[in-house]
PDB file of N, CA and C in Angstrom:
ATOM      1  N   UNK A   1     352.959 -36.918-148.040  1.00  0.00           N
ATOM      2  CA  UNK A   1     352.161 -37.572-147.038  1.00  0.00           C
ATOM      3  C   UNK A   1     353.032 -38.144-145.929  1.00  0.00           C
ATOM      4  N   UNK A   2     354.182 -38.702-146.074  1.00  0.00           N
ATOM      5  CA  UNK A   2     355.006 -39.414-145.416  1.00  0.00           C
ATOM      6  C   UNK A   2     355.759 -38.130-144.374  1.00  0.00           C
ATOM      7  N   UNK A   3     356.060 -37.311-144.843  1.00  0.00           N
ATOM      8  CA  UNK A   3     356.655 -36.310-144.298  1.00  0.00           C
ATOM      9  C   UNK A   3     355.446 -35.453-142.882  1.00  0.00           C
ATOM     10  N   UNK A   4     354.398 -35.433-143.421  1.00  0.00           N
ATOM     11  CA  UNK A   4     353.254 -35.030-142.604  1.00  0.00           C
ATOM     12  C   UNK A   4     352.794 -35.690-141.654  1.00  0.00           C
ATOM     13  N   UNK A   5     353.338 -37.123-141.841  1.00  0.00           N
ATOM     14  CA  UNK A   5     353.067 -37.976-140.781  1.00  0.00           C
ATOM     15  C   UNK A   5     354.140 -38.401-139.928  1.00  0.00           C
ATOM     16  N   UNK A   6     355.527 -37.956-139.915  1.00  0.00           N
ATOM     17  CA  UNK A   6     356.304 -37.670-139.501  1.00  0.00           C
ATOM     18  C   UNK A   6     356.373 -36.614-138.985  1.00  0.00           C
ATOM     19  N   UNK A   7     356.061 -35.261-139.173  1.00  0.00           N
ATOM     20  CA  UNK A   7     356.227 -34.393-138.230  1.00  0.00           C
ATOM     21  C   UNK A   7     355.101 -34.548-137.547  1.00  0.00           C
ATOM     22  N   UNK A   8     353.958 -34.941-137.597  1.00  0.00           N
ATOM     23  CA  UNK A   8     352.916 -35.171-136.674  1.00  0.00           C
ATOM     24  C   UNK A   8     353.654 -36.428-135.205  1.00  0.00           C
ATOM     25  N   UNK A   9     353.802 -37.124-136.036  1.00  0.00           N
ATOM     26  CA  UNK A   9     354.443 -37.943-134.715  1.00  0.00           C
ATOM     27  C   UNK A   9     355.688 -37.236-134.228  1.00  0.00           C
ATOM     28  N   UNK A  10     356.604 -36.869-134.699  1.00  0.00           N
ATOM     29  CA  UNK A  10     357.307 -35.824-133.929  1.00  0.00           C
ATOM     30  C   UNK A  10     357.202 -34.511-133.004  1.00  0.00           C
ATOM     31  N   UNK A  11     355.710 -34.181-133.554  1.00  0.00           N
ATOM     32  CA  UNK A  11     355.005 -32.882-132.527  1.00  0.00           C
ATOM     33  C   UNK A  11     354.682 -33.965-131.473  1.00  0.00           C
ATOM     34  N   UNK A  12     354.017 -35.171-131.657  1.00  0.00           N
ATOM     35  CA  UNK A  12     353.428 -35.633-130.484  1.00  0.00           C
ATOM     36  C   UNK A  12     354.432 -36.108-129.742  1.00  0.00           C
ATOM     37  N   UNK A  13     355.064 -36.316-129.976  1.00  0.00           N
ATOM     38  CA  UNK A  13     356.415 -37.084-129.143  1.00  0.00           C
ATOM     39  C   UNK A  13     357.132 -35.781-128.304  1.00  0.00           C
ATOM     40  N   UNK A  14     357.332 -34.657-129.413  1.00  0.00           N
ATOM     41  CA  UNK A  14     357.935 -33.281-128.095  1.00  0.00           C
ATOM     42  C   UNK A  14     356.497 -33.036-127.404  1.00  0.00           C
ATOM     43  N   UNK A  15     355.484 -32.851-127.125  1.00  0.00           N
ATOM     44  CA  UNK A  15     354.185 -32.920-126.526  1.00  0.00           C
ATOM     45  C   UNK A  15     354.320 -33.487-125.339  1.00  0.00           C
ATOM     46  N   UNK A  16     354.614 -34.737-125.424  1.00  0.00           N
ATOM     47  CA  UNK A  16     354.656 -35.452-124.536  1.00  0.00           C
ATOM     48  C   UNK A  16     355.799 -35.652-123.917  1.00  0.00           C
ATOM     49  N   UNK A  17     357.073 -35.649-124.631  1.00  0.00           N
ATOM     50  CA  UNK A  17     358.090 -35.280-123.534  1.00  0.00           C
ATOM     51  C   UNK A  17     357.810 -33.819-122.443  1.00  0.00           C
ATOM     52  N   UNK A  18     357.278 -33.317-123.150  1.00  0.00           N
ATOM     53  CA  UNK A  18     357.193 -31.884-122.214  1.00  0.00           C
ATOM     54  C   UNK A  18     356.153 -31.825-121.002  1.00  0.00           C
ATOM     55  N   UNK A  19     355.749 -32.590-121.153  1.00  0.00           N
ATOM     56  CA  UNK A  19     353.849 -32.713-120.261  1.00  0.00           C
ATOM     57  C   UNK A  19     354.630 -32.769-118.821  1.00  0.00           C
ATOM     58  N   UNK A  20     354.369 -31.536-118.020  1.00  0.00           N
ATOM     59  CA  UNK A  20     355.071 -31.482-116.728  1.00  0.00           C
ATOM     60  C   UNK A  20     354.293 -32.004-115.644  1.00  0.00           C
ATOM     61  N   UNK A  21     352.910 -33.022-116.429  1.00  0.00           N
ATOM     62  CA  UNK A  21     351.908 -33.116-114.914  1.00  0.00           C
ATOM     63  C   UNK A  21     353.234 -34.863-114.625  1.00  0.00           C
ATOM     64  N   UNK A  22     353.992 -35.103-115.463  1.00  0.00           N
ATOM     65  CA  UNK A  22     354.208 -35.731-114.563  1.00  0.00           C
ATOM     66  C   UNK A  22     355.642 -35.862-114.525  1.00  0.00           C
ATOM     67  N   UNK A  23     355.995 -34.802-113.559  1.00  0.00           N
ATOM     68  CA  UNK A  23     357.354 -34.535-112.913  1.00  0.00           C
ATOM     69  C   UNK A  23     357.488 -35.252-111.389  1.00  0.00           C
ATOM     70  N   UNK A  24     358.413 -36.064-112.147  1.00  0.00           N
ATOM     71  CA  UNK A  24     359.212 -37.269-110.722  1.00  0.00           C
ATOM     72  C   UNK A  24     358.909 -36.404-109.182  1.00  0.00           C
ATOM     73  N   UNK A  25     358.887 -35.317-109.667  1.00  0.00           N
ATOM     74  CA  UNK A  25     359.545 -34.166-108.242  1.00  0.00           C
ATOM     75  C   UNK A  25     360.640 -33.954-107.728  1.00  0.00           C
ATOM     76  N   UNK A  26     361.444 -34.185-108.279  1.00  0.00           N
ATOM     77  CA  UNK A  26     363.240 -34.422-108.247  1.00  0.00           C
ATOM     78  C   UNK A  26     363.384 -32.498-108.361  1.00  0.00           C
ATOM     79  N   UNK A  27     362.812 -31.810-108.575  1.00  0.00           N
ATOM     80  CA  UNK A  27     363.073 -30.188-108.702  1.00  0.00           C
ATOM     81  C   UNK A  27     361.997 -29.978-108.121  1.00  0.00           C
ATOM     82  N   UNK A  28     361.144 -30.534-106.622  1.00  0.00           N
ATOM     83  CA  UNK A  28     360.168 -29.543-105.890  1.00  0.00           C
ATOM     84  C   UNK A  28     360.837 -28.925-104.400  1.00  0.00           C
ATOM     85  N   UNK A  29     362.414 -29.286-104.615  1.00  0.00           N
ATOM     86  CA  UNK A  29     362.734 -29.154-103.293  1.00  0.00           C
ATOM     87  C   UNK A  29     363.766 -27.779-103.574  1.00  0.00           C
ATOM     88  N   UNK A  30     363.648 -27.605-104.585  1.00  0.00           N
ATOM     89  CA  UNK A  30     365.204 -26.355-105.252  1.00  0.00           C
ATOM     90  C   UNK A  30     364.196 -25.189-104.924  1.00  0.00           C
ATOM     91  N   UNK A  31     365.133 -24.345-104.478  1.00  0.00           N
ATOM     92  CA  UNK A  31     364.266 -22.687-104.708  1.00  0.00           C
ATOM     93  C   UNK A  31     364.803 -22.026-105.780  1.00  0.00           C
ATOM     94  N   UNK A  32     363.858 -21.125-106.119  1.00  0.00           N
ATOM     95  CA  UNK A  32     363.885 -20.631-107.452  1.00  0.00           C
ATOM     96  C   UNK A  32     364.543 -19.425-107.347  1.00  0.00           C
ATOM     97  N   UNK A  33     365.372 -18.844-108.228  1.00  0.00           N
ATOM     98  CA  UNK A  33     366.492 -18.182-107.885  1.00  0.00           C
ATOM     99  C   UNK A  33     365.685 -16.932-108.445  1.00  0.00           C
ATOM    100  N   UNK A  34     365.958 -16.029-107.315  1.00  0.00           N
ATOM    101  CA  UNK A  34     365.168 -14.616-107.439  1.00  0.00           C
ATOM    102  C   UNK A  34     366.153 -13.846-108.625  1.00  0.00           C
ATOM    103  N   UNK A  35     365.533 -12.907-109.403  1.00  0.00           N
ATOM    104  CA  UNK A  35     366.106 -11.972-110.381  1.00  0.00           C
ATOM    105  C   UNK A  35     367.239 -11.352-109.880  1.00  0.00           C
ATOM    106  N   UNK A  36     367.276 -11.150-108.014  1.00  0.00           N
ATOM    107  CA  UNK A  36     368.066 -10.428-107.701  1.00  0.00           C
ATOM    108  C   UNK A  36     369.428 -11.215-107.525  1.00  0.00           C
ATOM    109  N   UNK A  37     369.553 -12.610-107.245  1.00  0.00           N
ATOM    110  CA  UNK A  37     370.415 -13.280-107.128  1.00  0.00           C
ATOM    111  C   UNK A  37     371.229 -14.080-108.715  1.00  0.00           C
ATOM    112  N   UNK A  38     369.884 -13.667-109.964  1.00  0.00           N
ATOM    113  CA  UNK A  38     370.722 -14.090-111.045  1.00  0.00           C
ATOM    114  C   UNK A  38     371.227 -12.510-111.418  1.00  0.00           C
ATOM    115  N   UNK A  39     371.034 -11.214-111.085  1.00  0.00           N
ATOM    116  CA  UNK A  39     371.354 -10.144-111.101  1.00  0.00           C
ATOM    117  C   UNK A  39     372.878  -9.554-110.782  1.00  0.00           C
ATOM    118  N   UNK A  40     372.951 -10.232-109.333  1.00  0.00           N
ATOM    119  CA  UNK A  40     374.292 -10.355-108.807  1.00  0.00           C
ATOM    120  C   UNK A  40     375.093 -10.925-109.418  1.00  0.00           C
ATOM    121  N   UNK A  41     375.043 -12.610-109.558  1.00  0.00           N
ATOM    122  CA  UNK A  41     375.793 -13.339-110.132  1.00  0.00           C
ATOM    123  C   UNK A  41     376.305 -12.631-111.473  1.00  0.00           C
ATOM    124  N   UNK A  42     375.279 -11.907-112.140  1.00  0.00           N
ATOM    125  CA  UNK A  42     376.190 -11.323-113.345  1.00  0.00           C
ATOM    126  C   UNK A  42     377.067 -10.168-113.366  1.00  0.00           C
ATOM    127  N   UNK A  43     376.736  -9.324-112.124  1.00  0.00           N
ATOM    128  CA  UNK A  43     377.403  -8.603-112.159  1.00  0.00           C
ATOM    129  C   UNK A  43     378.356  -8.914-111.534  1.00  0.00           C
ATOM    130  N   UNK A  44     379.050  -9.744-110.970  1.00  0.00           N
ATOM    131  CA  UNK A  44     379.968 -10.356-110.601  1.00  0.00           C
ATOM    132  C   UNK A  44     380.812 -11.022-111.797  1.00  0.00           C
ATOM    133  N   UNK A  45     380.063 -12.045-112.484  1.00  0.00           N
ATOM    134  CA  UNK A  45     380.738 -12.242-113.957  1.00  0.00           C
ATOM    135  C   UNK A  45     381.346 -11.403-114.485  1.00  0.00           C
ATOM    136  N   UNK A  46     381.009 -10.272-114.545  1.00  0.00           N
ATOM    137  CA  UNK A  46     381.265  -8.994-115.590  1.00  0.00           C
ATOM    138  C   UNK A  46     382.396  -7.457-114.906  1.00  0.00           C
ATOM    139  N   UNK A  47     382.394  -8.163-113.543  1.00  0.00           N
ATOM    140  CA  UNK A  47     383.754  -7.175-113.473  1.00  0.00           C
ATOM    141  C   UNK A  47     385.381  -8.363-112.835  1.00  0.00           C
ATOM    142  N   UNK A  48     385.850  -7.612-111.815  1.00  0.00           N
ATOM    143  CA  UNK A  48     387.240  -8.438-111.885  1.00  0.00           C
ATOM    144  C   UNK A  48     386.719  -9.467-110.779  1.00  0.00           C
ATOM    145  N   UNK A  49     385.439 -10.118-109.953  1.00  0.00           N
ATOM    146  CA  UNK A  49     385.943 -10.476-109.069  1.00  0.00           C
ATOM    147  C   UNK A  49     386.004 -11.861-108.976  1.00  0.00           C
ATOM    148  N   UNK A  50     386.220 -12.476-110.073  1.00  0.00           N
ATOM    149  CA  UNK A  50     386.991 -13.809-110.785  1.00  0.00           C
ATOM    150  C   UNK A  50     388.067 -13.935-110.620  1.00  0.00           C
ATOM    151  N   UNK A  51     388.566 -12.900-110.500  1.00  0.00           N
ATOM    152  CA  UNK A  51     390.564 -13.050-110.695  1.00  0.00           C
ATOM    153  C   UNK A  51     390.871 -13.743-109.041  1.00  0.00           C
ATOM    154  N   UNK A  52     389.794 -13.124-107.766  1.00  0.00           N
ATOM    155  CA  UNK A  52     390.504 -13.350-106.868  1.00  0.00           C
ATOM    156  C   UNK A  52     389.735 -14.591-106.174  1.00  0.00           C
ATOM    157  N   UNK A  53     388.375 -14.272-106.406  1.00  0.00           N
ATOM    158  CA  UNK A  53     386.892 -15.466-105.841  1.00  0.00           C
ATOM    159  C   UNK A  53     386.656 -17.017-106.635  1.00  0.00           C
ATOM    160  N   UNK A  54     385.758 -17.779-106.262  1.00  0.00           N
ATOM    161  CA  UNK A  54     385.416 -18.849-107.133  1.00  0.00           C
ATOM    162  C   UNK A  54     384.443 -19.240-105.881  1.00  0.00           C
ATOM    163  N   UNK A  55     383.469 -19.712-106.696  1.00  0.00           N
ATOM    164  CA  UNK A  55     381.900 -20.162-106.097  1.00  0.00           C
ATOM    165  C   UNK A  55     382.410 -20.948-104.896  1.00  0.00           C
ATOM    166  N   UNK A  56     383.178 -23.000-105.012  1.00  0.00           N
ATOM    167  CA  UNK A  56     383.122 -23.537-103.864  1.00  0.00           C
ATOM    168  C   UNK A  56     385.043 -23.775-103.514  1.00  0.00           C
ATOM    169  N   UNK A  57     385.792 -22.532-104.347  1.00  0.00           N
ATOM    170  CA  UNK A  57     387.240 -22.691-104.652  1.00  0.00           C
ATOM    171  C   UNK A  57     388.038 -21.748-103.886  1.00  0.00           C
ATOM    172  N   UNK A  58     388.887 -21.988-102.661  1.00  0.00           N
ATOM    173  CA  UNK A  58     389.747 -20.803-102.611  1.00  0.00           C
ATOM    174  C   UNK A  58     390.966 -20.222-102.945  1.00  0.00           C
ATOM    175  N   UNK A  59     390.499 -19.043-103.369  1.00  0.00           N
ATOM    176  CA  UNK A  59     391.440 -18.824-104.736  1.00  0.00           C
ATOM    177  C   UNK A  59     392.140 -17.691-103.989  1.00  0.00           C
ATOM    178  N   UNK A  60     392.801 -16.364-103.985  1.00  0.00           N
ATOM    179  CA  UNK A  60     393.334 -15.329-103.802  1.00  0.00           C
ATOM    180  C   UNK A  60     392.417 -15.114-102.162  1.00  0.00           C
ATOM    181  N   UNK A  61     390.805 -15.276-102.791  1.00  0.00           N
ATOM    182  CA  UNK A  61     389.810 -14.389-102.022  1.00  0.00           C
ATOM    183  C   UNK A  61     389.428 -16.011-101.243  1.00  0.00           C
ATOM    184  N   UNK A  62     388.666 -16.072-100.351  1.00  0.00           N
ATOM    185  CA  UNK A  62     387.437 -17.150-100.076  1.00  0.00           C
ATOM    186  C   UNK A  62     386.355 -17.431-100.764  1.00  0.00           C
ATOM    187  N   UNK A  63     386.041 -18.735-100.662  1.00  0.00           N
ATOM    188  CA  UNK A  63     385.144 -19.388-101.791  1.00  0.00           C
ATOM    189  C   UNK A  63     384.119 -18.793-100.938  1.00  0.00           C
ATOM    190  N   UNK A  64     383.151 -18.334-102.438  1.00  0.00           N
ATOM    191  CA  UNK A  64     381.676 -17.720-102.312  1.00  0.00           C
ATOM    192  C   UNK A  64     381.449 -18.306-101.495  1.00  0.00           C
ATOM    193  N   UNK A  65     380.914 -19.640-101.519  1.00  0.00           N
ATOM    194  CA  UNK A  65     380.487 -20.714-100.583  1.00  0.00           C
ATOM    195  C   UNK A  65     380.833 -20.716 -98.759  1.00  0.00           C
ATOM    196  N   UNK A  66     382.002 -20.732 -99.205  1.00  0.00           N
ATOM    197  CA  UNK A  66     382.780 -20.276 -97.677  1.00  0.00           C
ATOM    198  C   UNK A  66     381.729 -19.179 -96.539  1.00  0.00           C
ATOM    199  N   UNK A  67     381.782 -18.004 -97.795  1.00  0.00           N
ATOM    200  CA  UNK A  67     381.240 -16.754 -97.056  1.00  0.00           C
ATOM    201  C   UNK A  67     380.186 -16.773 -97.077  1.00  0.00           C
ATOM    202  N   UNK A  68     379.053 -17.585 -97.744  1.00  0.00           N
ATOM    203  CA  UNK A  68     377.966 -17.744 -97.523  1.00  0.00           C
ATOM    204  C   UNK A  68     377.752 -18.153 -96.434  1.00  0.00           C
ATOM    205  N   UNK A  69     378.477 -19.591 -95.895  1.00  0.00           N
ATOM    206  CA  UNK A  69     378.151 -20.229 -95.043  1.00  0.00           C
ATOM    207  C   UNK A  69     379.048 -19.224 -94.003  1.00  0.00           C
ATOM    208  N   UNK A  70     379.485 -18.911 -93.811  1.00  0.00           N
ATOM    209  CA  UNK A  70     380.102 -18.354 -92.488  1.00  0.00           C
ATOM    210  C   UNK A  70     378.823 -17.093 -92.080  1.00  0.00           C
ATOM    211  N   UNK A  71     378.511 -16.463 -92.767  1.00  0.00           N
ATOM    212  CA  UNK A  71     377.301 -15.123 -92.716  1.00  0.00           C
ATOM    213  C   UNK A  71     375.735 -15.685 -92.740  1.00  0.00           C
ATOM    214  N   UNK A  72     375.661 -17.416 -93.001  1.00  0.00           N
ATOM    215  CA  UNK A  72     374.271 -17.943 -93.398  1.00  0.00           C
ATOM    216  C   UNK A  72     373.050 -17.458 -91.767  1.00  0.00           C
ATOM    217  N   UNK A  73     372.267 -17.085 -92.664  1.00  0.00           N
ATOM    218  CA  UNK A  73     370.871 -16.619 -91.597  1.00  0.00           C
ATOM    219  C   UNK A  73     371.028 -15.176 -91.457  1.00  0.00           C
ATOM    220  N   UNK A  74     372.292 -14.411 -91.681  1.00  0.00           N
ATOM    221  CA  UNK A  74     372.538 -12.936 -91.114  1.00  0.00           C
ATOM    222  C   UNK A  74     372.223 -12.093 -92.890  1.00  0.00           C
ATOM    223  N   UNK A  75     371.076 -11.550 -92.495  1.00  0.00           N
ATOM    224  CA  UNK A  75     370.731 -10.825 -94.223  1.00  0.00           C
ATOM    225  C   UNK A  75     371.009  -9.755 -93.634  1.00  0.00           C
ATOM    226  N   UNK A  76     371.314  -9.272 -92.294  1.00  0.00           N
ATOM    227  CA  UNK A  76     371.892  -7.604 -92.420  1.00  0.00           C
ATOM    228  C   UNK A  76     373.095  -7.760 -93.101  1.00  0.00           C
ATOM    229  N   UNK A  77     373.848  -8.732 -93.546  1.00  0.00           N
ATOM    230  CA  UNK A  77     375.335  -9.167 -93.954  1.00  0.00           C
ATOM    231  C   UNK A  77     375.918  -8.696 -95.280  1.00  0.00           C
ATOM    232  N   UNK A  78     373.906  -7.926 -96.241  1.00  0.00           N
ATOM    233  CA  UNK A  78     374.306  -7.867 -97.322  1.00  0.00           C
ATOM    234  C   UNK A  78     374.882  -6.466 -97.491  1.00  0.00           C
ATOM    235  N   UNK A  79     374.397  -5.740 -96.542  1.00  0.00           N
ATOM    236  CA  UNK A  79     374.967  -4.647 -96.481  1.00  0.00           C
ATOM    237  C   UNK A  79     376.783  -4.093 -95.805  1.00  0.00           C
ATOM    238  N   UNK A  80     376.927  -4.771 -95.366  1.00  0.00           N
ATOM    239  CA  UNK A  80     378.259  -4.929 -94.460  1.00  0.00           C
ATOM    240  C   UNK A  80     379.481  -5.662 -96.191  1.00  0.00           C
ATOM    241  N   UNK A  81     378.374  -6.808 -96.656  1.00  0.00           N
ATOM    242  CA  UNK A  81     379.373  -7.108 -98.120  1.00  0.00           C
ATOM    243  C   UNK A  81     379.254  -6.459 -99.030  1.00  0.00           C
ATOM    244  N   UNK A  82     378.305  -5.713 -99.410  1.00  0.00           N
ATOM    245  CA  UNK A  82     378.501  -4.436-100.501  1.00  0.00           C
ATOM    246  C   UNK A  82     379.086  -3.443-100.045  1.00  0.00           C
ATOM    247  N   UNK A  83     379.618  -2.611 -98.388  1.00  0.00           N
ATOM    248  CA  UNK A  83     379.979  -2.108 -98.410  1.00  0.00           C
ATOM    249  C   UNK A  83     381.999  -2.633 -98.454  1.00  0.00           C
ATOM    250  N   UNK A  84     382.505  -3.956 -97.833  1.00  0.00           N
ATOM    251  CA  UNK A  84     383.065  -3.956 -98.299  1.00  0.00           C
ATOM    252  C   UNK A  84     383.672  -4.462 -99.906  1.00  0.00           C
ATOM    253  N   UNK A  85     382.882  -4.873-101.063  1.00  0.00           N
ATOM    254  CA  UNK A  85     383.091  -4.663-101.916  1.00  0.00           C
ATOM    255  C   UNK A  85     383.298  -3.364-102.778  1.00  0.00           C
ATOM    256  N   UNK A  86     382.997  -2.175-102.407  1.00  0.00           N
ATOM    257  CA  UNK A  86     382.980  -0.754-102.745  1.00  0.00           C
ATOM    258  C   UNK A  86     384.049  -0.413-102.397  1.00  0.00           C
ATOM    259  N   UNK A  87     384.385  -0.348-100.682  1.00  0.00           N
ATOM    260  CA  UNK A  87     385.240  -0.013-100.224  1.00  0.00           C
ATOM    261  C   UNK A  87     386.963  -1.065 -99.979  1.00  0.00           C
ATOM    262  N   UNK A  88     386.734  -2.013-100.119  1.00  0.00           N
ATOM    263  CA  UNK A  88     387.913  -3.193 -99.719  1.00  0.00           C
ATOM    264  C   UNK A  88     388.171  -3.493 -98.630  1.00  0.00           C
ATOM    265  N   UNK A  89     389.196  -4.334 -98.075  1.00  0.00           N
ATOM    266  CA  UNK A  89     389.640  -4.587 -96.644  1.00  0.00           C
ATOM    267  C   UNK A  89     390.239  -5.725 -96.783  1.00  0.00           C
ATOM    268  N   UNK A  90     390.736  -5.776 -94.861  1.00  0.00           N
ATOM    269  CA  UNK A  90     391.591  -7.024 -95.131  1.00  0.00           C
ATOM    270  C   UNK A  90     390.860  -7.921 -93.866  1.00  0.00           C
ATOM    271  N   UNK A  91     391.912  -8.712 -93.521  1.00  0.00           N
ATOM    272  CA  UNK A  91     391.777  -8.843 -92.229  1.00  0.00           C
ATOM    273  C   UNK A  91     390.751 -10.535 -91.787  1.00  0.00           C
ATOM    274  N   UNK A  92     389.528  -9.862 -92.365  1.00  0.00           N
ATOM    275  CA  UNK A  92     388.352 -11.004 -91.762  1.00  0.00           C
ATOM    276  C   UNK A  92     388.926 -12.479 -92.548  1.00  0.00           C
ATOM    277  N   UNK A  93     389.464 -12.715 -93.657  1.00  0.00           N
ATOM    278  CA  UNK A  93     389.803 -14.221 -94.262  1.00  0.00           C
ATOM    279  C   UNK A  93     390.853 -14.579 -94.342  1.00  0.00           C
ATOM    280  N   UNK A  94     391.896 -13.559 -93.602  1.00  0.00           N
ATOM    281  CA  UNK A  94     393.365 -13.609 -93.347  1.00  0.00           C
ATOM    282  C   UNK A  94     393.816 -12.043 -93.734  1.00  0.00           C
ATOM    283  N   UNK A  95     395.575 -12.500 -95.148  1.00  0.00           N
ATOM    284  CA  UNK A  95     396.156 -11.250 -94.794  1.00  0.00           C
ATOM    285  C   UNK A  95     396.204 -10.428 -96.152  1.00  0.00           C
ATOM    286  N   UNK A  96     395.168 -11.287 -97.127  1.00  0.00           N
ATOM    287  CA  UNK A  96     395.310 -10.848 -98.560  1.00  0.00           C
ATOM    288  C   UNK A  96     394.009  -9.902 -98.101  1.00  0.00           C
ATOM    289  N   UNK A  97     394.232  -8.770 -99.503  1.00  0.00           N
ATOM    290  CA  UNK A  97     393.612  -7.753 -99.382  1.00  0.00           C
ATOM    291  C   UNK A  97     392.298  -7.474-100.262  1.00  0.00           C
ATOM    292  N   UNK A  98     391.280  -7.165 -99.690  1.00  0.00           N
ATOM    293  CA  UNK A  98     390.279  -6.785-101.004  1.00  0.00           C
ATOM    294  C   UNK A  98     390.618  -5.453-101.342  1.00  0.00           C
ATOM    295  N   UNK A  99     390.424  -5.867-102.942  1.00  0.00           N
ATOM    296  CA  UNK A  99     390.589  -4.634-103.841  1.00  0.00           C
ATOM    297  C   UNK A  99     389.391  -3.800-103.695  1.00  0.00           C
ATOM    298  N   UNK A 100     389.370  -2.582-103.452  1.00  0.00           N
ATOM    299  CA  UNK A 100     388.057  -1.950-103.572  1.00  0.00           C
ATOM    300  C   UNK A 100     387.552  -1.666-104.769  1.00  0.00           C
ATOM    301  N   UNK A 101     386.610  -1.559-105.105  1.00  0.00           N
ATOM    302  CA  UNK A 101     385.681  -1.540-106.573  1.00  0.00           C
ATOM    303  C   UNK A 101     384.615  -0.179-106.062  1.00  0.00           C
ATOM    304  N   UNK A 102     385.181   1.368-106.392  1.00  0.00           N
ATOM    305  CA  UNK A 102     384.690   2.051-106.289  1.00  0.00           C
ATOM    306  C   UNK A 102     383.544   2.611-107.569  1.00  0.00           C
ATOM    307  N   UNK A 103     384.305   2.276-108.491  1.00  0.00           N
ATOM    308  CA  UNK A 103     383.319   2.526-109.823  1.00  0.00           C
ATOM    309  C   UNK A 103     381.408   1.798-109.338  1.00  0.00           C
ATOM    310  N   UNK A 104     381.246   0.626-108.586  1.00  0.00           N
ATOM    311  CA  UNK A 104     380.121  -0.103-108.579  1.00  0.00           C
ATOM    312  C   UNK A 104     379.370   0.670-107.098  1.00  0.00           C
ATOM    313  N   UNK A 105     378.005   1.273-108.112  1.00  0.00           N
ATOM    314  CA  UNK A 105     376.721   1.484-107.198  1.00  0.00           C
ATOM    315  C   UNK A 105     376.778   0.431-105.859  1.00  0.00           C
ATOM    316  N   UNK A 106     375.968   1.607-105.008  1.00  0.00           N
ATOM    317  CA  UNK A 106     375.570   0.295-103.654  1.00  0.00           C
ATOM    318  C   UNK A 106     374.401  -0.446-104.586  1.00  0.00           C
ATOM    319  N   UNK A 107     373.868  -0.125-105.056  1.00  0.00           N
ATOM    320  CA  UNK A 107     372.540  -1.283-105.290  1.00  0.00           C
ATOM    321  C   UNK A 107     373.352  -2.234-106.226  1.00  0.00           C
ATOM    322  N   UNK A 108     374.045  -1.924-106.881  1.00  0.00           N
ATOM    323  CA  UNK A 108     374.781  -3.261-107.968  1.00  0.00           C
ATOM    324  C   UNK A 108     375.323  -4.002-106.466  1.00  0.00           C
ATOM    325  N   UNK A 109     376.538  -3.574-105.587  1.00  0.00           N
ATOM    326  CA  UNK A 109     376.693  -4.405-104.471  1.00  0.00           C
ATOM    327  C   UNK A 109     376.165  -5.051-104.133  1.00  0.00           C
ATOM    328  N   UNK A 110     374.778  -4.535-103.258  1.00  0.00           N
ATOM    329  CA  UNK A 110     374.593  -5.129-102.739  1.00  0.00           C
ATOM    330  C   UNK A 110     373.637  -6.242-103.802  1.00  0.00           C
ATOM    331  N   UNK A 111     373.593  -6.345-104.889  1.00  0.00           N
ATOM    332  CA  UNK A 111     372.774  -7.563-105.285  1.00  0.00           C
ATOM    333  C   UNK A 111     374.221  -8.610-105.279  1.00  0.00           C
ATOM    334  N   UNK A 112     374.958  -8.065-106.006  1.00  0.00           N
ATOM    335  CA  UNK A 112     376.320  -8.987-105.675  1.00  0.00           C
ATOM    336  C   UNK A 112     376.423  -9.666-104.208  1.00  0.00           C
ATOM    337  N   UNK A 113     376.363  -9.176-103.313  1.00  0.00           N
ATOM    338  CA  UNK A 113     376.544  -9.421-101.862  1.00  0.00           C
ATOM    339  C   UNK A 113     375.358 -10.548-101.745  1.00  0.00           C
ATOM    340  N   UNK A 114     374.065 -10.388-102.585  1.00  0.00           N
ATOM    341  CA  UNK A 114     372.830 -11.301-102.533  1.00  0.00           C
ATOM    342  C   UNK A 114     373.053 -12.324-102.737  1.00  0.00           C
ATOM    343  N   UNK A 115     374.026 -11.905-104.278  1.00  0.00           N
ATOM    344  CA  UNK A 115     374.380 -13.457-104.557  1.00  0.00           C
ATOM    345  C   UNK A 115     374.867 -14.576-103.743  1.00  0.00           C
ATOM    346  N   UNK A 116     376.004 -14.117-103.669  1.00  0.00           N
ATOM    347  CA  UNK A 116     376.900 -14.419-102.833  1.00  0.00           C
ATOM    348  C   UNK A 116     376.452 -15.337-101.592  1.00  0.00           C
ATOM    349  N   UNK A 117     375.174 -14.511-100.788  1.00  0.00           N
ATOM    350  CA  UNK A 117     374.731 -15.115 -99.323  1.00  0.00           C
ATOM    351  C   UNK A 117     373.734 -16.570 -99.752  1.00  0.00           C
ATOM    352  N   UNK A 118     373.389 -16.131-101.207  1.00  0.00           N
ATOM    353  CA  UNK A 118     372.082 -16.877-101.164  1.00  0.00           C
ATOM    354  C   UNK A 118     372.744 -18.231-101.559  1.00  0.00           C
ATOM    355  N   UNK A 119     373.684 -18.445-101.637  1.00  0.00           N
ATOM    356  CA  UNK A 119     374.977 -19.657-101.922  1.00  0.00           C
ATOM    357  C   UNK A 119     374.853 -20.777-100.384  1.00  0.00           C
ATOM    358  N   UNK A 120     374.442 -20.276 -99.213  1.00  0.00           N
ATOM    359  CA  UNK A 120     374.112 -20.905 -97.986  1.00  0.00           C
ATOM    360  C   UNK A 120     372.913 -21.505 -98.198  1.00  0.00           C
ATOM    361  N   UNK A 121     371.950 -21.962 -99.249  1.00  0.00           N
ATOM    362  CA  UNK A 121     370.792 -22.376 -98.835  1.00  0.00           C
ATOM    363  C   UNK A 121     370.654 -23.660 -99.328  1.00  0.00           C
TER     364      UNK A 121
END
């Protein structure tokens, strides 16, 4: 009996922690991160471009962040960064070089490149 009335008050208690009618609104101002931008982000996780990037860090490469904000408002941009992620280059963040990553589809790019921009908002 004791046990039954314990998990009863324990259902009601997660119940009611969970009841979202009344959310502070402290998360009505975040946008919700499209499939395509948690898409990118992983495929970014999952090949090398850690060794040279970091979200707000500059490391080898320019911080994600950086290039977000330098390209922010320009979405033709995603195409111009998947192509140089495929292909490499130098030049635009100084004198270090991007490695090209020919093995990766344009559509994997360019969700990578999504990621990446959607870091400006």
């Amino acid at each position: 009996m004791k046990n039954a009335l314990f998990i009863m008050s324990l259902l009601a208690l997660l119940y009611a922690c969970g009841d979202s009618s009344t959310n502070t609104g402290a998360d009505e101002n975040k946008k919700p991160v499209s499939t395509d931008v948690y898409r990118g982000k992983m495929l970014i996780s999952q090949n090398d471009c850690l060794t040279c990037h970091r979200e707000d860090t500059l490391l080898i490469g320019p911080a994600y962040n950086a290039v977000a904000a330098k390209y922010a408002g320009q979405t033709a941009m995603v195409d111009t960064l998947a192509s140089k992620i495929i292909k490499g280059g130098t030049g635009v963040w100084g004198e270090a070089v991007m490695t090209p990553h020919p093995q990766l589809s344009e559509a994997d790019a360019k969700l990578m490149a999504t990621y990446v921009l959607s870091l400006s908002h």
